[in-house]
Protein backbone atom coordinates (compact mmCIF):
# COMPACT_ATOMS: atom_id res chain seq x y z
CA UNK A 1 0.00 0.00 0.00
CA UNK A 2 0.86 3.52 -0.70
CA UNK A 3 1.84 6.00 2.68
CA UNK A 4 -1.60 7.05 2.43
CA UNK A 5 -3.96 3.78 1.59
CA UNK A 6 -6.86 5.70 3.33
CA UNK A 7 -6.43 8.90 1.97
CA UNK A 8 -4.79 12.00 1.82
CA UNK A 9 -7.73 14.23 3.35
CA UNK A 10 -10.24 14.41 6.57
CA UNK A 11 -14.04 13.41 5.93
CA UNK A 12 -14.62 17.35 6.40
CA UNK A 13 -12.07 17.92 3.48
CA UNK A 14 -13.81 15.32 1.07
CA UNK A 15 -16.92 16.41 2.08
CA UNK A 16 -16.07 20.08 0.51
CA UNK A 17 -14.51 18.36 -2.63
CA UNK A 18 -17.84 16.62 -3.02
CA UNK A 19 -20.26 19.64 -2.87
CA UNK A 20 -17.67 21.60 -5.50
CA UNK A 21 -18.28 18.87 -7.76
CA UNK A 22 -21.46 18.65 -7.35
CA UNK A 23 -21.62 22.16 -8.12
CA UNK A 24 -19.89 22.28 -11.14
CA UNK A 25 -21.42 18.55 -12.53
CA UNK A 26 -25.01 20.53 -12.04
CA UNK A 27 -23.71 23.40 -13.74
CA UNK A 28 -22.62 21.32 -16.25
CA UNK A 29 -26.05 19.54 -16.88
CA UNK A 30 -27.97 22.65 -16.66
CA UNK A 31 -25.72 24.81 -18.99
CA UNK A 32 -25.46 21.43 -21.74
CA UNK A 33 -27.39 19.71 -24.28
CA UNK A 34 -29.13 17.05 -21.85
CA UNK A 35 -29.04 14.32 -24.86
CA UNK A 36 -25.35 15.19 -25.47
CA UNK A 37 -23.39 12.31 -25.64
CA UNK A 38 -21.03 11.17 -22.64
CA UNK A 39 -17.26 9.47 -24.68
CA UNK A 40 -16.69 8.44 -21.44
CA UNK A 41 -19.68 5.95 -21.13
CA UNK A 42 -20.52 4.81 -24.36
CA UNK A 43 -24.03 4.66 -25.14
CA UNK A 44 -24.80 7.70 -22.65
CA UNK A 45 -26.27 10.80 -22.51
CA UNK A 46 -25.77 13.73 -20.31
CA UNK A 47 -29.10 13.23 -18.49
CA UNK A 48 -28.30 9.14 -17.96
CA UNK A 49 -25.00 9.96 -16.20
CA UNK A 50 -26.97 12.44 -13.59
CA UNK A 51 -29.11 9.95 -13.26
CA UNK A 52 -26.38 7.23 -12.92
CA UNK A 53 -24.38 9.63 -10.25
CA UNK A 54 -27.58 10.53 -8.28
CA UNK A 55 -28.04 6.55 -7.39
CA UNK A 56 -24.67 6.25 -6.68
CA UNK A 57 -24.92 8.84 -3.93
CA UNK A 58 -28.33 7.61 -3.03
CA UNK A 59 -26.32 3.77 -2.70
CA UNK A 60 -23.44 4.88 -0.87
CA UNK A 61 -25.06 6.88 1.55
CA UNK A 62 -27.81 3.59 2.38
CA UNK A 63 -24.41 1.36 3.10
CA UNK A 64 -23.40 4.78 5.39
CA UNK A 65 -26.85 4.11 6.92
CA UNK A 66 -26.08 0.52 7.49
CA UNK A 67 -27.55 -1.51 4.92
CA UNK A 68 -25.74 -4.37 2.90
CA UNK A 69 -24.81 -3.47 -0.79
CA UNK A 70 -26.70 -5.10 -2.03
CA UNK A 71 -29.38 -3.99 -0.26
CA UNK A 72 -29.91 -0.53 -1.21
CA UNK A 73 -32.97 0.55 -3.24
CA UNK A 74 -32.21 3.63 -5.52
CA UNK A 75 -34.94 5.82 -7.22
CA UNK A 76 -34.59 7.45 -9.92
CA UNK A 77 -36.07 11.33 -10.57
CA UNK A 78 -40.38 10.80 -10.79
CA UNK A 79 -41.77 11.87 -14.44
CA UNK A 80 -41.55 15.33 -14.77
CA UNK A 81 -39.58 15.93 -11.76
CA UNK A 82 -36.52 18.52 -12.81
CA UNK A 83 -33.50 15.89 -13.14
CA UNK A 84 -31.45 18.89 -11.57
CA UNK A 85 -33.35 19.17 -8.53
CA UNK A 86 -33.59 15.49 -7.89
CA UNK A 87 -29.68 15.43 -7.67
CA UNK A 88 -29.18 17.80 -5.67
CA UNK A 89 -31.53 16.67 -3.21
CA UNK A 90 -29.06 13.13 -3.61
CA UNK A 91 -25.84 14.85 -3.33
CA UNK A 92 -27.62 16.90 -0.31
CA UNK A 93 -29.23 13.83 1.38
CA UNK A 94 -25.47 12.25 1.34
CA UNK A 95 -23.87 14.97 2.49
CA UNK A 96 -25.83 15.48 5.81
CA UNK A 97 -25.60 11.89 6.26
CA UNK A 98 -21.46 11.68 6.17
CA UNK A 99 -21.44 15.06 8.15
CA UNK A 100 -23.58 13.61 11.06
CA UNK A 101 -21.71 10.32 11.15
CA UNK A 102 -19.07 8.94 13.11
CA UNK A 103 -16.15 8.30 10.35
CA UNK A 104 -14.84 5.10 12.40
CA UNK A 105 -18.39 3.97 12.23
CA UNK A 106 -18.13 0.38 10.55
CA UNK A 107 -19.63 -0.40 7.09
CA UNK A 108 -19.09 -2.42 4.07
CA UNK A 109 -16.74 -0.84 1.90
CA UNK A 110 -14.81 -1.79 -0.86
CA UNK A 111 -11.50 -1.27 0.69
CA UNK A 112 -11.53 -4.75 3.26
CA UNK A 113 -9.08 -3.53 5.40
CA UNK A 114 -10.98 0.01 5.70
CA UNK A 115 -14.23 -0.83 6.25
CA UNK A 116 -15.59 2.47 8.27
CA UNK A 117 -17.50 5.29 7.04
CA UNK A 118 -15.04 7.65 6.40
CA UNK A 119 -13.74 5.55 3.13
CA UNK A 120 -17.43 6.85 1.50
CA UNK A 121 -16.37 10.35 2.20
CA UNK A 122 -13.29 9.69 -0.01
CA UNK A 123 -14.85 7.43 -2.93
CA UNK A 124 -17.95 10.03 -3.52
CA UNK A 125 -15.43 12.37 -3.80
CA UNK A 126 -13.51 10.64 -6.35
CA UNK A 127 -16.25 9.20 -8.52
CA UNK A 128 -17.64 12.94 -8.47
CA UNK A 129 -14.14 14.42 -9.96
CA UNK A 130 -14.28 11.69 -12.51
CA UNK A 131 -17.53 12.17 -13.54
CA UNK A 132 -18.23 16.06 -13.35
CA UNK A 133 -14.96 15.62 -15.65
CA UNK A 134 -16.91 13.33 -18.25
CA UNK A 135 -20.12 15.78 -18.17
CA UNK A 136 -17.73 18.75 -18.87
CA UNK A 137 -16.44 17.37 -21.59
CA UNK A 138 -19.28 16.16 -22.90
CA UNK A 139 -20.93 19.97 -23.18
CA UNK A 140 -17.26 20.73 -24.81
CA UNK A 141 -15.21 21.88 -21.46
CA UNK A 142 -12.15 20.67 -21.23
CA UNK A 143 -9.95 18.68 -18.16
CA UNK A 144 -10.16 20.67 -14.86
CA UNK A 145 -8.88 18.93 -12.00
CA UNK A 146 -7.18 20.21 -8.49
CA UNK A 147 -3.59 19.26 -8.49
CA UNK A 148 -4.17 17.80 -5.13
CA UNK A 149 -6.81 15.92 -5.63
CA UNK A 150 -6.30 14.77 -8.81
CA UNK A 151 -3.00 13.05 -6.63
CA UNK A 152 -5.22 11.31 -4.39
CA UNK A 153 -7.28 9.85 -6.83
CA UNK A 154 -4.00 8.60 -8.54
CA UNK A 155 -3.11 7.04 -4.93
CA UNK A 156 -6.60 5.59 -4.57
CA UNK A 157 -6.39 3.50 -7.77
CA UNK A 158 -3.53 1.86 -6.56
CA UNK A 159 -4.54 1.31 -3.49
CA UNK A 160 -8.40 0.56 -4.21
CA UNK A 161 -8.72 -0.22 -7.49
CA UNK A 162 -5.77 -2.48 -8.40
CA UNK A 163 -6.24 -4.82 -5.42
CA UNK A 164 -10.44 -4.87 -6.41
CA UNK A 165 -9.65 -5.39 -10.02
CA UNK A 166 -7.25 -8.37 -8.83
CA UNK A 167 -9.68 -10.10 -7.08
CA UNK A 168 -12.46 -9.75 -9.60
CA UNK A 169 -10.16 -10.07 -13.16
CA UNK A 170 -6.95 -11.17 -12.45
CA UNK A 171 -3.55 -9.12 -11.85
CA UNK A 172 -3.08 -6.21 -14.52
CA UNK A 173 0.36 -7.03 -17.08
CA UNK A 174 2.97 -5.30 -14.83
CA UNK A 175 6.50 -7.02 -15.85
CA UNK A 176 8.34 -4.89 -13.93
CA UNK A 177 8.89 -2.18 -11.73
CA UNK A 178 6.85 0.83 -12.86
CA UNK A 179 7.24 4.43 -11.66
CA UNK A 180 4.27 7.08 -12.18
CA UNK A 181 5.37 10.61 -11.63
CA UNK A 182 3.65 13.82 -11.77
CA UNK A 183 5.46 16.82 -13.94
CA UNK A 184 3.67 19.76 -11.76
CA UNK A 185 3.55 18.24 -7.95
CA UNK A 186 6.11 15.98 -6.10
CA UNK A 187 4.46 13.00 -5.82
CA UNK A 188 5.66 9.72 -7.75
CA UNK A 189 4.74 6.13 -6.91
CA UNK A 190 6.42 2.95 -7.55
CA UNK A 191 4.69 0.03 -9.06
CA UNK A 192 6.02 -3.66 -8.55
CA UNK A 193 5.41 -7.11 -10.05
CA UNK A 194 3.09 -8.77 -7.43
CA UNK A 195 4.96 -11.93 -8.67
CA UNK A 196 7.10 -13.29 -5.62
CA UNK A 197 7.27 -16.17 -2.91
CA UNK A 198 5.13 -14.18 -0.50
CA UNK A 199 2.43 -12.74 -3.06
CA UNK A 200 2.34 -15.36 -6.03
CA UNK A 201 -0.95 -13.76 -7.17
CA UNK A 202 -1.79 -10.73 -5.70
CA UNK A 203 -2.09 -6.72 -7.06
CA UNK A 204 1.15 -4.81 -8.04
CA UNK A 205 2.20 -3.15 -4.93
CA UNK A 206 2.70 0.42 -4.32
CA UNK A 207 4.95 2.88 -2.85
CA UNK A 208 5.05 6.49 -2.45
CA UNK A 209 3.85 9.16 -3.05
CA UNK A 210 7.10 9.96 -1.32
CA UNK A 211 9.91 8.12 -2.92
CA UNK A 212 13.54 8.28 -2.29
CA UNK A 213 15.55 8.49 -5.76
CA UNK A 214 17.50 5.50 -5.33
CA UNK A 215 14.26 4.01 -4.85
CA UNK A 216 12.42 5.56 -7.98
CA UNK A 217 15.70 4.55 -9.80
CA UNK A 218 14.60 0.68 -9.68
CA UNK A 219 11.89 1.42 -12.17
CA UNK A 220 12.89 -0.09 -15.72
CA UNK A 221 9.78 1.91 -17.25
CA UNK A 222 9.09 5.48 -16.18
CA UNK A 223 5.04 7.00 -17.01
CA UNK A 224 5.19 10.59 -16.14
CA UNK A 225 2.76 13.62 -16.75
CA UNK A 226 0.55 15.80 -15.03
CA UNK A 227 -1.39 14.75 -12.23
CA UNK A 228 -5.01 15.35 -13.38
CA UNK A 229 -3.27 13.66 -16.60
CA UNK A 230 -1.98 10.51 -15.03
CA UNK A 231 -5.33 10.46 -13.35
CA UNK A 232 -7.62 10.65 -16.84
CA UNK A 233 -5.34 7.97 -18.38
CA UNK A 234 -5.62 5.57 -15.58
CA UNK A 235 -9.78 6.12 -15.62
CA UNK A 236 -9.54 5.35 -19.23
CA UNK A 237 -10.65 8.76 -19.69
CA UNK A 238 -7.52 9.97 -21.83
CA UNK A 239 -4.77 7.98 -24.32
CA UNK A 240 -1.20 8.62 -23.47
CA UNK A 241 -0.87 11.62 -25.90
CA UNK A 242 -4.15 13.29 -24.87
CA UNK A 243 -3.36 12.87 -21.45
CA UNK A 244 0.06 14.46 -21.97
CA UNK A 245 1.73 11.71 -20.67
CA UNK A 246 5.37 10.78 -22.07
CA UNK A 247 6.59 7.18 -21.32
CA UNK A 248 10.37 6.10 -21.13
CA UNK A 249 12.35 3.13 -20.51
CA UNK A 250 10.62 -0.21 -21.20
CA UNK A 251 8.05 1.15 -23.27
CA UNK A 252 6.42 -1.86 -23.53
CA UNK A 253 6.42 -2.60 -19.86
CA UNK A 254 4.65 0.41 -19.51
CA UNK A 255 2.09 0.13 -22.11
CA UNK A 256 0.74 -3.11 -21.41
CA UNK A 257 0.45 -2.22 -17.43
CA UNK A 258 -1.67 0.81 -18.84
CA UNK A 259 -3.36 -1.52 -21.53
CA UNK A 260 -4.71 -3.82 -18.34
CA UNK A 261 -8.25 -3.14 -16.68
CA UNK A 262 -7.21 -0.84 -13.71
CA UNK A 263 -10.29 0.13 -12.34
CA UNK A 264 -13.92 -0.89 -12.55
């Protein structure tokens, strides 16, 4: 696991992150062609991925609550209800639930070894970035993400998502060690081969995002760019050369990690 496997923020600080983006994902729908199409989610539109977020809130904050995942029952906006509305009263409904809860309160998560309430605080955040990202590009904005954050959610994929994927579709193609490094912050991560006596099958671990250099020198493959671009690339969101990524050493190594499913 990275230094920070449960995050970089407080609840409070997520909790912020998460009304921004909602903010700016409703500003997004409202100012947009609702029937616009979403590259991001093929098959789409603007008004299915409100619709799509607003459950997810309505989900996440039912497992806050206490219920089972699969438990959950979402609803989507009635007929004729404004879509806008209806998500705001989601993203608001989740909000005053994480504020007024106890972030060591236990929960299913989908972090195992973090299995409090906090962790929901953190993954709302996240999927919000992501996807207030996908609706502003889909109304023709372009990729707008906090430095900071943009980190964390690099951190969180290799400490979430890789270990999920894992156990759900194998171990991504990592050959050997990989380092990801942001051009405009100081964070960098190294990425080894899960492939030893102790792990035979597990994820790639992770180190960082503090890394000594004689430690980031061990990398035979180097992926480096901004962090909101390392952070589209890894979502799938962005190829190498929109991202404005540059890769070096063993290309190949490289590629095929990035090639892999990385995240659900």
């Amino acid at each position: 696991m990275t230094q920070q496997p449960y995050g970089a923020f407080d609840p409070k600080t997520y909790q912020a992150v998460i009304r921004r983006e909602a903010d700016a994902f409703v500003a997004a729908y409202a100012h947009g062609d609702p029937e616009a199409h979403v590259k991001a989610c093929p098959g789409w539109t603007l008004t299915q991925l409100v619709d799509h977020v607003g459950q997810v809130h309505q989900w996440a904050r039912g497992i806050v609550l206490g219920e089972g995942p699969g438990d959950v029952v979402t609803t989507p906006a009635e007929d004729g209800e404004d879509l806008a509305d209806w998500y705001e009263r989601c993203v608001g409904d989740l909000l005053e639930t994480l504020a007024r809860t106890d972030p060591s309160k236990p929960c299913w998560t989908m972090q195992p070894e973090n299995e409090v309430a906090r962790f929901w605080s953190r993954r709302q955040a996240l999927e919000l970035v992501v996807h207030r990202v996908d609706a502003e590009v889909a109304v023709g904005g372009s990729v707008r993400i906090d430095g900071e954050v943009a980190a964390d959610g690099i951190a969180e994929v290799l400490d979430l998502w890789l270990p999920r994927i894992t156990r759900r579709s194998g171990t991504p193609d990592l050959a050997a060690p990989v380092l990801l490094a942001c051009t405009d912050r100081a964070e960098r991560w190294l990425l080894r081969p899960p492939h030893t006596a102790d792990v035979p099958m597990g994820p790639p671990t992770a180190d960082g995002p503090v890394l000594a250099d004689d430690v980031a020198k061990t990398a035979e493959a180097t992926i480096e760019g901004t962090a909101a671009g390392l952070l589209m690339m890894l979502w799938k969101r962005q190829n190498v050369s929109v991202a404005g990524v540059s890769l070096s050493g063993e290309v190949e190594v490289a590629q095929s990690f990035l090639e892999s499913r990385l995240t659900a």
